[in-house]
PDB file of N, CA and C in Angstrom:
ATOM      1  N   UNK A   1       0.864  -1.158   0.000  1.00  0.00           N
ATOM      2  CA  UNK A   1       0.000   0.000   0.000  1.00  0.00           C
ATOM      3  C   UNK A   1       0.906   1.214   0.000  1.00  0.00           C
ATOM      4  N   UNK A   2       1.218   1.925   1.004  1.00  0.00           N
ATOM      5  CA  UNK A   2       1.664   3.161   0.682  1.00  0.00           C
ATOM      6  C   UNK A   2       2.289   3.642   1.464  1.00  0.00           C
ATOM      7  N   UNK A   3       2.390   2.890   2.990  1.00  0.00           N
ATOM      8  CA  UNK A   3       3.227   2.929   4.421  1.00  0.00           C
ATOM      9  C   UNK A   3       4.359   2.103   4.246  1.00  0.00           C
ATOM     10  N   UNK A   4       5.767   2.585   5.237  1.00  0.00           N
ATOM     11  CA  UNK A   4       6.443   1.644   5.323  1.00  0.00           C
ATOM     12  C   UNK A   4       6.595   0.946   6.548  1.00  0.00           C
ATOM     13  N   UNK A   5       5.395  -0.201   6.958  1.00  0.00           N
ATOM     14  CA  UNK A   5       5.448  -1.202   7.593  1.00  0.00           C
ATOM     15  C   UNK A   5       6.108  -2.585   7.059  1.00  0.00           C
ATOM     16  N   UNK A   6       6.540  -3.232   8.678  1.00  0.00           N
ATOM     17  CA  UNK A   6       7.346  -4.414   8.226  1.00  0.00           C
ATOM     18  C   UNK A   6       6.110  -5.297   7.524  1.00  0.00           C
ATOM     19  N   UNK A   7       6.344  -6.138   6.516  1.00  0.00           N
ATOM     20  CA  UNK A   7       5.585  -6.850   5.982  1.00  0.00           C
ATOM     21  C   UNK A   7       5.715  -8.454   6.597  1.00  0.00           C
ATOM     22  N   UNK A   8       4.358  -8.812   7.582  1.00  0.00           N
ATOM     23  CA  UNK A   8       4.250 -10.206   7.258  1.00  0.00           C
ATOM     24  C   UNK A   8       3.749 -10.815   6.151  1.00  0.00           C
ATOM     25  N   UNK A   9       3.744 -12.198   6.251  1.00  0.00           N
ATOM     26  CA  UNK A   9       3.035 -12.554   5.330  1.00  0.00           C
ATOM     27  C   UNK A   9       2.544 -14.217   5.525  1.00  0.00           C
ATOM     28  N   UNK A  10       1.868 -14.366   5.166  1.00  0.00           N
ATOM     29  CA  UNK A  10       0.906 -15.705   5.181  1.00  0.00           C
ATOM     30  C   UNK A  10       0.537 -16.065   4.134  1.00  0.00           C
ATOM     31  N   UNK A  11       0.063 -17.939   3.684  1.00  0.00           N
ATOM     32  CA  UNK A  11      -0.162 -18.455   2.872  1.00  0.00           C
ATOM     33  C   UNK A  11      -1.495 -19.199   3.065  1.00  0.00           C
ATOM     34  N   UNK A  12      -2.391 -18.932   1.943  1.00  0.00           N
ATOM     35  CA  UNK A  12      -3.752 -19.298   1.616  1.00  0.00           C
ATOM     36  C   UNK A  12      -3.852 -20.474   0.865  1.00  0.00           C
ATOM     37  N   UNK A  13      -5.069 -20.737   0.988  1.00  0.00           N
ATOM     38  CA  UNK A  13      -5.215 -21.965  -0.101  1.00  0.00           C
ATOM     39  C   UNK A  13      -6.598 -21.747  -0.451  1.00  0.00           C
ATOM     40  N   UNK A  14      -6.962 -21.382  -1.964  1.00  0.00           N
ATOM     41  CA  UNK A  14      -7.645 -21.084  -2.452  1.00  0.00           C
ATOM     42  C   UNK A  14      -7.611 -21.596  -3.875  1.00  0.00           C
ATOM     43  N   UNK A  15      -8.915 -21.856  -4.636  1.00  0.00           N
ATOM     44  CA  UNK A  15      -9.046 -23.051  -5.819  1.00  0.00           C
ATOM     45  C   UNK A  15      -8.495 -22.335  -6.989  1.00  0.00           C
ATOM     46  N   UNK A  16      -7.783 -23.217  -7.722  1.00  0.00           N
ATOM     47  CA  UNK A  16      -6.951 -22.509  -8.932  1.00  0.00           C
ATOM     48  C   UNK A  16      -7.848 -21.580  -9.955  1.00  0.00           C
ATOM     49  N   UNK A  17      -8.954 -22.010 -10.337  1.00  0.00           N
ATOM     50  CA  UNK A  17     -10.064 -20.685 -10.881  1.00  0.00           C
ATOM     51  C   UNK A  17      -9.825 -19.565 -10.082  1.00  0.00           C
ATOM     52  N   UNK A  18     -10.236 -19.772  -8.966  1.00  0.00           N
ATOM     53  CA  UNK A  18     -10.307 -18.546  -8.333  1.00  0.00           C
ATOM     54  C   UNK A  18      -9.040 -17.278  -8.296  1.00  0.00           C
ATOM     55  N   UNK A  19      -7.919 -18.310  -8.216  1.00  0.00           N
ATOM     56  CA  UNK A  19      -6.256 -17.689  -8.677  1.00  0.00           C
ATOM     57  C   UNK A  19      -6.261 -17.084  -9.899  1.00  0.00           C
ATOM     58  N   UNK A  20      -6.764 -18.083 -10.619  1.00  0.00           N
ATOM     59  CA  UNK A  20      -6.194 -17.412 -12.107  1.00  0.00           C
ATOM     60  C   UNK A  20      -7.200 -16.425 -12.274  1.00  0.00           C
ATOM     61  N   UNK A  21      -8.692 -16.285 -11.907  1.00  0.00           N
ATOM     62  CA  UNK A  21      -9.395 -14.725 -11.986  1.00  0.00           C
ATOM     63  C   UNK A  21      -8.590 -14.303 -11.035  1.00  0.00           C
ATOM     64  N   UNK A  22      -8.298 -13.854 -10.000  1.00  0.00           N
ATOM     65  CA  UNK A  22      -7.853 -13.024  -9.628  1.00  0.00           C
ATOM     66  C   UNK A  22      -6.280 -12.398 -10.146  1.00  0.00           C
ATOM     67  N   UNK A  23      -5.491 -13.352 -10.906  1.00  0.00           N
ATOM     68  CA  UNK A  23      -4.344 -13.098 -11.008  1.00  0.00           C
ATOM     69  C   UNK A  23      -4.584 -11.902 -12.573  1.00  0.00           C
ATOM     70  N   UNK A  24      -5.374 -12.387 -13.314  1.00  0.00           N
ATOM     71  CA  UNK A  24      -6.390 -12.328 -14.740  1.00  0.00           C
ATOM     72  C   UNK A  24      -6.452 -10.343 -14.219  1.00  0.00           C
ATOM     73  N   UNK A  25      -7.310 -10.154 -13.409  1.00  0.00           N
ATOM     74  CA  UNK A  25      -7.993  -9.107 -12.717  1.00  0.00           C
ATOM     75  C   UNK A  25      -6.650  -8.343 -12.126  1.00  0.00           C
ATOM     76  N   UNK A  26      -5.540  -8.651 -11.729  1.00  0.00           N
ATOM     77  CA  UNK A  26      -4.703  -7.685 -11.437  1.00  0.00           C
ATOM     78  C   UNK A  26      -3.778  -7.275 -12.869  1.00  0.00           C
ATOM     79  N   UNK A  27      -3.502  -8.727 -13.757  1.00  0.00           N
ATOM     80  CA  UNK A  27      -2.791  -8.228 -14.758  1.00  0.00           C
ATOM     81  C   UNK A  27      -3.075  -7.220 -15.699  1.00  0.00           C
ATOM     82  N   UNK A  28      -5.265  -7.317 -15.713  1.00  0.00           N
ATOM     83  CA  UNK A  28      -6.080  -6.148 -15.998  1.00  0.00           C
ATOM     84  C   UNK A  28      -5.768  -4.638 -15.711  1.00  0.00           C
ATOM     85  N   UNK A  29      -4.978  -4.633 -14.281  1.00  0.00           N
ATOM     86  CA  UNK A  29      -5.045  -3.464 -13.758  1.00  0.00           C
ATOM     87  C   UNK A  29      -3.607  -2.992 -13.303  1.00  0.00           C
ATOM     88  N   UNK A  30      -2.744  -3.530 -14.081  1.00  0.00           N
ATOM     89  CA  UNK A  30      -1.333  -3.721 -14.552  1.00  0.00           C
ATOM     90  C   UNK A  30      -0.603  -3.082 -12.938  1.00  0.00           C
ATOM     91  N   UNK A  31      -1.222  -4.128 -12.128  1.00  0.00           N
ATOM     92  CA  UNK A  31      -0.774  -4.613 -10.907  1.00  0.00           C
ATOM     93  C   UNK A  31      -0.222  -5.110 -10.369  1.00  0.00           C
ATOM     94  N   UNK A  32       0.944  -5.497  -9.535  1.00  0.00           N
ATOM     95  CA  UNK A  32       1.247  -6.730  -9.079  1.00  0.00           C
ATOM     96  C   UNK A  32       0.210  -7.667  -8.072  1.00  0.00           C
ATOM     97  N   UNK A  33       0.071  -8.802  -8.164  1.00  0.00           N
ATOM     98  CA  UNK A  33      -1.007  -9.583  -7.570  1.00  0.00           C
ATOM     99  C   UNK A  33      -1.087  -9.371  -6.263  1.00  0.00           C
ATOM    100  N   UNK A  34      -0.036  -9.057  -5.763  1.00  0.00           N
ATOM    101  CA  UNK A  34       0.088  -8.676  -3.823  1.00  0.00           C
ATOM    102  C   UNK A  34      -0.477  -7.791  -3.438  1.00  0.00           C
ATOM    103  N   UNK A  35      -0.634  -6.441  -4.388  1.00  0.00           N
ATOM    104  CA  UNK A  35      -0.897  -5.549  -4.222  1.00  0.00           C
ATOM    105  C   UNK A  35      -2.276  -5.567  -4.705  1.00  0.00           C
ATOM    106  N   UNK A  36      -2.935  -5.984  -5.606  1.00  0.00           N
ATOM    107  CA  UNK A  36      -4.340  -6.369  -6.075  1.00  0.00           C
ATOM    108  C   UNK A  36      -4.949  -6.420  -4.143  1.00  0.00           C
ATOM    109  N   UNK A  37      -4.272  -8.042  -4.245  1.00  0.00           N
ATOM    110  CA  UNK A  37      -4.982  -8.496  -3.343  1.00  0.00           C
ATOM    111  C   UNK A  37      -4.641  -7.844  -1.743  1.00  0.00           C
ATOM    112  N   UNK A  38      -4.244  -7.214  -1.279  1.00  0.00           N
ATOM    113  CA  UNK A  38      -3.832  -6.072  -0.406  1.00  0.00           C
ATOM    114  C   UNK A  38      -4.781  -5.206  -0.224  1.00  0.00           C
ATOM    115  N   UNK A  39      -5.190  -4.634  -1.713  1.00  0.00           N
ATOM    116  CA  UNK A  39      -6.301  -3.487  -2.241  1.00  0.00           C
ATOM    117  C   UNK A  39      -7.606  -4.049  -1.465  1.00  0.00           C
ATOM    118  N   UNK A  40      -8.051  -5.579  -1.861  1.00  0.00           N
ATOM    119  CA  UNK A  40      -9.439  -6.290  -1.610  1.00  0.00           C
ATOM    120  C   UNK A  40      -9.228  -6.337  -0.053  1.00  0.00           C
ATOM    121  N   UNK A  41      -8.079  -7.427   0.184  1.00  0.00           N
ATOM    122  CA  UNK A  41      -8.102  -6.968   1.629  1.00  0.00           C
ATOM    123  C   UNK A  41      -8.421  -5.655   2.510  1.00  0.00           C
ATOM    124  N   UNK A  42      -7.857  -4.794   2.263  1.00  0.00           N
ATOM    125  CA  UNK A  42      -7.990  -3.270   3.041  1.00  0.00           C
ATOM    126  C   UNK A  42      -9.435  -2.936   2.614  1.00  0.00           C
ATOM    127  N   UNK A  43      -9.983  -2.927   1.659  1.00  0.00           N
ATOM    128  CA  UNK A  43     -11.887  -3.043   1.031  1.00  0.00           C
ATOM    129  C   UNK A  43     -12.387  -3.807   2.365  1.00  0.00           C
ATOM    130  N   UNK A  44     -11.857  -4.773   2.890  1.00  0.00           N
ATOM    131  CA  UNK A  44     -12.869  -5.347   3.638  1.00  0.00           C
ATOM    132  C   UNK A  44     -12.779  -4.876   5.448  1.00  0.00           C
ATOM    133  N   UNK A  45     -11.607  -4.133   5.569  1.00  0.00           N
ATOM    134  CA  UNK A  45     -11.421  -3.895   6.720  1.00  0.00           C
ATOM    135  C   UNK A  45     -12.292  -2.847   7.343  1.00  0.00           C
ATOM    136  N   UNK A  46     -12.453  -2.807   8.614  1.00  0.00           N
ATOM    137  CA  UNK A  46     -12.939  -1.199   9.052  1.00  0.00           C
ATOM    138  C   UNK A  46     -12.492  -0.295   8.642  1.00  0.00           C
ATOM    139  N   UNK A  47     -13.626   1.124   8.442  1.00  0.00           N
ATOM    140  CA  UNK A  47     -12.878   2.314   8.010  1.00  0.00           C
ATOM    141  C   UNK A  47     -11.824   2.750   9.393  1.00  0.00           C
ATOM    142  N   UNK A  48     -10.970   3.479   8.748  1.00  0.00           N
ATOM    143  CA  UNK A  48     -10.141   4.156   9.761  1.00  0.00           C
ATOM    144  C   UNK A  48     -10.683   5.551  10.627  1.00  0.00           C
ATOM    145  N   UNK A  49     -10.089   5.142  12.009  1.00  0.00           N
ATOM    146  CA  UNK A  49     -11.004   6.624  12.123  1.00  0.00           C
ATOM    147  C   UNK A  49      -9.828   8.171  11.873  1.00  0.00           C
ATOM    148  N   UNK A  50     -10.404   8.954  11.657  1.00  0.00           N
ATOM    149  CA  UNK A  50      -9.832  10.188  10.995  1.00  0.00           C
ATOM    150  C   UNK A  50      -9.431  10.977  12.486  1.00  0.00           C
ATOM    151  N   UNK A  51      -9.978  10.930  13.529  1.00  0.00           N
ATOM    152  CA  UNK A  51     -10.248  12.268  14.664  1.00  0.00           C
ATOM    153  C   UNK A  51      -8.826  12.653  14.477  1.00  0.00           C
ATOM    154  N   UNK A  52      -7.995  11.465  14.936  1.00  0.00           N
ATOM    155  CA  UNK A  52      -6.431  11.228  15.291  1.00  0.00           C
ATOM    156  C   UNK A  52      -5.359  11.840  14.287  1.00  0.00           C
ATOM    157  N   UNK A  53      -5.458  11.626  13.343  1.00  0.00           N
ATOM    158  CA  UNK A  53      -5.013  11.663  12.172  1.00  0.00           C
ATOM    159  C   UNK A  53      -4.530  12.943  12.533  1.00  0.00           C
ATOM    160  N   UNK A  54      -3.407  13.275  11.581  1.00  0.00           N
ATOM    161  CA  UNK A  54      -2.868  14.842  11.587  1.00  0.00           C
ATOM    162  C   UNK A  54      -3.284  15.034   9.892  1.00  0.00           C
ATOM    163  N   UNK A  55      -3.149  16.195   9.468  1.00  0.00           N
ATOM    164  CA  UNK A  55      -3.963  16.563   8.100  1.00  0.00           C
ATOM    165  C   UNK A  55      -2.828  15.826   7.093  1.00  0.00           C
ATOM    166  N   UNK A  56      -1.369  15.655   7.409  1.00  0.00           N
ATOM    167  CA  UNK A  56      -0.683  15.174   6.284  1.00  0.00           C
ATOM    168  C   UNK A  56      -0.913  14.072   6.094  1.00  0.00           C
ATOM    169  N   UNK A  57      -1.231  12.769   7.392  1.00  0.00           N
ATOM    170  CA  UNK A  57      -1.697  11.455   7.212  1.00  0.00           C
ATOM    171  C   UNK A  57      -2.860  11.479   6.491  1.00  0.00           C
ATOM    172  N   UNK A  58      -4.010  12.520   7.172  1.00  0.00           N
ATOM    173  CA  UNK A  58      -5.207  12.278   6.408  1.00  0.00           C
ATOM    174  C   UNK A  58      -5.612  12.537   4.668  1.00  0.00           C
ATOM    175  N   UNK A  59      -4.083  13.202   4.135  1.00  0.00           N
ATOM    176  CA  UNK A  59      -4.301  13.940   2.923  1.00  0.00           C
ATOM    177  C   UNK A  59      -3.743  12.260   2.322  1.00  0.00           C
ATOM    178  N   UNK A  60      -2.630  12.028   2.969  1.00  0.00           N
ATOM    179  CA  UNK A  60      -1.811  10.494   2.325  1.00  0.00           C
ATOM    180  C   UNK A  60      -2.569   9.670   2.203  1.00  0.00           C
ATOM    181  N   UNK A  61      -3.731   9.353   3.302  1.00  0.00           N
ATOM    182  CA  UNK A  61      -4.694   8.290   3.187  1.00  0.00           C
ATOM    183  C   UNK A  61      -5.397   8.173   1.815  1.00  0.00           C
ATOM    184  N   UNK A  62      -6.206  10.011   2.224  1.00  0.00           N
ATOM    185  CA  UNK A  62      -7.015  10.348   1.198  1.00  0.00           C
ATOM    186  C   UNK A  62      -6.710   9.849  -0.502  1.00  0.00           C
ATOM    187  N   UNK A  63      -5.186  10.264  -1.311  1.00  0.00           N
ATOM    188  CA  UNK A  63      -4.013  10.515  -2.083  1.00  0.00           C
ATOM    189  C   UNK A  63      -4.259   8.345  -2.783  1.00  0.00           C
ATOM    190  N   UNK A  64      -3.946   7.581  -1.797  1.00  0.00           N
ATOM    191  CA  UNK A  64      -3.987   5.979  -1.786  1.00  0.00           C
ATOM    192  C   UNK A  64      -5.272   5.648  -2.163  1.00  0.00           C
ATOM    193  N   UNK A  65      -6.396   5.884  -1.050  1.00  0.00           N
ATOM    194  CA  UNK A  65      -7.722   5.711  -1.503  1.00  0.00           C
ATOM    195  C   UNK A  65      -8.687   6.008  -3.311  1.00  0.00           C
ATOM    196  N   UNK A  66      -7.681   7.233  -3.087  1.00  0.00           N
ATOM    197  CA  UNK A  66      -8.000   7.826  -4.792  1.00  0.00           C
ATOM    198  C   UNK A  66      -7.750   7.102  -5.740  1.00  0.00           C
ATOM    199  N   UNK A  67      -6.081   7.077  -5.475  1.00  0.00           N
ATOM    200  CA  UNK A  67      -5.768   6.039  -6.909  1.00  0.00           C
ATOM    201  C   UNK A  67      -6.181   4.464  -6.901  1.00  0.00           C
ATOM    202  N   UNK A  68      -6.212   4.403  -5.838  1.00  0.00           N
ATOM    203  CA  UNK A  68      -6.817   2.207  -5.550  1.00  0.00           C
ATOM    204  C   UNK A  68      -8.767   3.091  -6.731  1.00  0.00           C
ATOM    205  N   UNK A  69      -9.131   3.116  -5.858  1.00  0.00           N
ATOM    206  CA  UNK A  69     -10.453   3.912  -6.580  1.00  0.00           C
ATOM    207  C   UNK A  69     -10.248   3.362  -7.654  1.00  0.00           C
ATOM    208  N   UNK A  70      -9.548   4.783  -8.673  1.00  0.00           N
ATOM    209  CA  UNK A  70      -9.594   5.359  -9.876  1.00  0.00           C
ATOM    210  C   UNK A  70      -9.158   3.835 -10.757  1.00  0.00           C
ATOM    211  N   UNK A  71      -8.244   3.052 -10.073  1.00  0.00           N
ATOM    212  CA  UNK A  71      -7.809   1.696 -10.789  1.00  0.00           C
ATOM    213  C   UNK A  71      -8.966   0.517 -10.832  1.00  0.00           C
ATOM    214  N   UNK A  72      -9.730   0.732  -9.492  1.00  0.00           N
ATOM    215  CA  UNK A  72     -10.750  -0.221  -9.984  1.00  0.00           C
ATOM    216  C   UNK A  72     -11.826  -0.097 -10.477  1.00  0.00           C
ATOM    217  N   UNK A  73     -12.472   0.838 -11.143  1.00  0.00           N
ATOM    218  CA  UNK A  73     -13.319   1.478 -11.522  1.00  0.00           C
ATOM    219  C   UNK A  73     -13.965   0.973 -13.046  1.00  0.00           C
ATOM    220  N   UNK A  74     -12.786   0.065 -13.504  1.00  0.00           N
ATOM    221  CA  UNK A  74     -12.699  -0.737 -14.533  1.00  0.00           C
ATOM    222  C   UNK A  74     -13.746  -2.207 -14.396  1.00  0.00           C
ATOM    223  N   UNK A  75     -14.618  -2.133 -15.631  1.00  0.00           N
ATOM    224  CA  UNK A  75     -15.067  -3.826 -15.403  1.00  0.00           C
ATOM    225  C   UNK A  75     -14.794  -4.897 -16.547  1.00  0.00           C
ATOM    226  N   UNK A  76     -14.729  -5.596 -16.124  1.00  0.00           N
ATOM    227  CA  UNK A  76     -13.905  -6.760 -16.922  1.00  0.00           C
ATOM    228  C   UNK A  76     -15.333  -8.074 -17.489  1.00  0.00           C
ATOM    229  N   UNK A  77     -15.086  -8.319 -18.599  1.00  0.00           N
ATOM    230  CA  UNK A  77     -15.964  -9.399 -19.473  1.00  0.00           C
ATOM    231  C   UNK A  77     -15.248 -10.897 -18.478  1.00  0.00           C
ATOM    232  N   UNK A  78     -16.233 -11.471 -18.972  1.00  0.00           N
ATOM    233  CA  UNK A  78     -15.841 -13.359 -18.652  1.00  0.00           C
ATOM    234  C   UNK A  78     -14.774 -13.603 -19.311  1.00  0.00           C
ATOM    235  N   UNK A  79     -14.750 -12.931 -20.770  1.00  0.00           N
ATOM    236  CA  UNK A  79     -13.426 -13.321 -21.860  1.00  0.00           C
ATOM    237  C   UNK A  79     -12.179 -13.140 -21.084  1.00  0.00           C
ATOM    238  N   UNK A  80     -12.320 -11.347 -20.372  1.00  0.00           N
ATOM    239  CA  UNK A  80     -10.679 -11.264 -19.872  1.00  0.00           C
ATOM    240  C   UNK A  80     -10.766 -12.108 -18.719  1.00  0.00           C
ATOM    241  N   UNK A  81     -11.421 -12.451 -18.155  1.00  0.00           N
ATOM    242  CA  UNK A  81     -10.909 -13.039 -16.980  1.00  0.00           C
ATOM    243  C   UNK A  81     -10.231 -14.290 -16.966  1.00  0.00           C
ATOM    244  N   UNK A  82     -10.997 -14.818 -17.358  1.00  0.00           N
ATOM    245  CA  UNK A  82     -10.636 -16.424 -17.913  1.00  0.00           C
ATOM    246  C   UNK A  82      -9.808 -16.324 -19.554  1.00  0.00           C
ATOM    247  N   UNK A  83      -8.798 -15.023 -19.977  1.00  0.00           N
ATOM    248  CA  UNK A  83      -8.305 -15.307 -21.388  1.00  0.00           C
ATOM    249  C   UNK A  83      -7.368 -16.489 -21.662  1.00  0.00           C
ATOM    250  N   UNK A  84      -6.838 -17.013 -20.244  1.00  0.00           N
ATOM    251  CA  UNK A  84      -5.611 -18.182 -20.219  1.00  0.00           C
ATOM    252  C   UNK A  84      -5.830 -19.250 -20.273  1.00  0.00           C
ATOM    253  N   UNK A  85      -7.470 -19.462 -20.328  1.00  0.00           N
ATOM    254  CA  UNK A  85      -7.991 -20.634 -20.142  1.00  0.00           C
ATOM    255  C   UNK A  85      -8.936 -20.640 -21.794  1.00  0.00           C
ATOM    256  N   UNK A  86      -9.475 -22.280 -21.867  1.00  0.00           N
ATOM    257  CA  UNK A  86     -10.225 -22.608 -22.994  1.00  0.00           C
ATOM    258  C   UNK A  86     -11.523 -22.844 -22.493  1.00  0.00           C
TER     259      UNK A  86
END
């Protein structure tokens, strides 16, 4: 995302369709897949609260939120998703 926190990381197991749309859907959005899926993740989290925030965090937040936005704003056919497949 857009902070420099230490990065953990963990491993999923999820069905290869589901990989290859999602992998399909970031190459769409000329993404790297970590970061795709980072994007969906943080979509599902609580909003942040603002009170705290000082105006330069809240402008940086704001600045991230925009462009994740503006990138997914795009919709994709069955064709692109599945183009690697028959």
């Amino acid at each position: 995302m857009g902070y420099n926190k230490p990065m953990a990381t963990a491993t999923i197991e999820i069905d290869e369709r589901v990989a290859a749309a999602l992998r399909a859907q970031a190459d769409a959005l000329r993404m790297p897949l970590t970061a795709f899926l980072e994007q969906i993740a943080a979509s599902a989290l609580p909003p942040v609260s603002t009170s705290s925030m000082t105006e330069e965090e809240w402008n940086r937040m704001f600045d991230e939120v925009s462009s994740d936005a503006s990138a997914s704003l795009s919709t994709f056919s069955r064709a692109e998703i599945y183009s690697d497949h028959d």
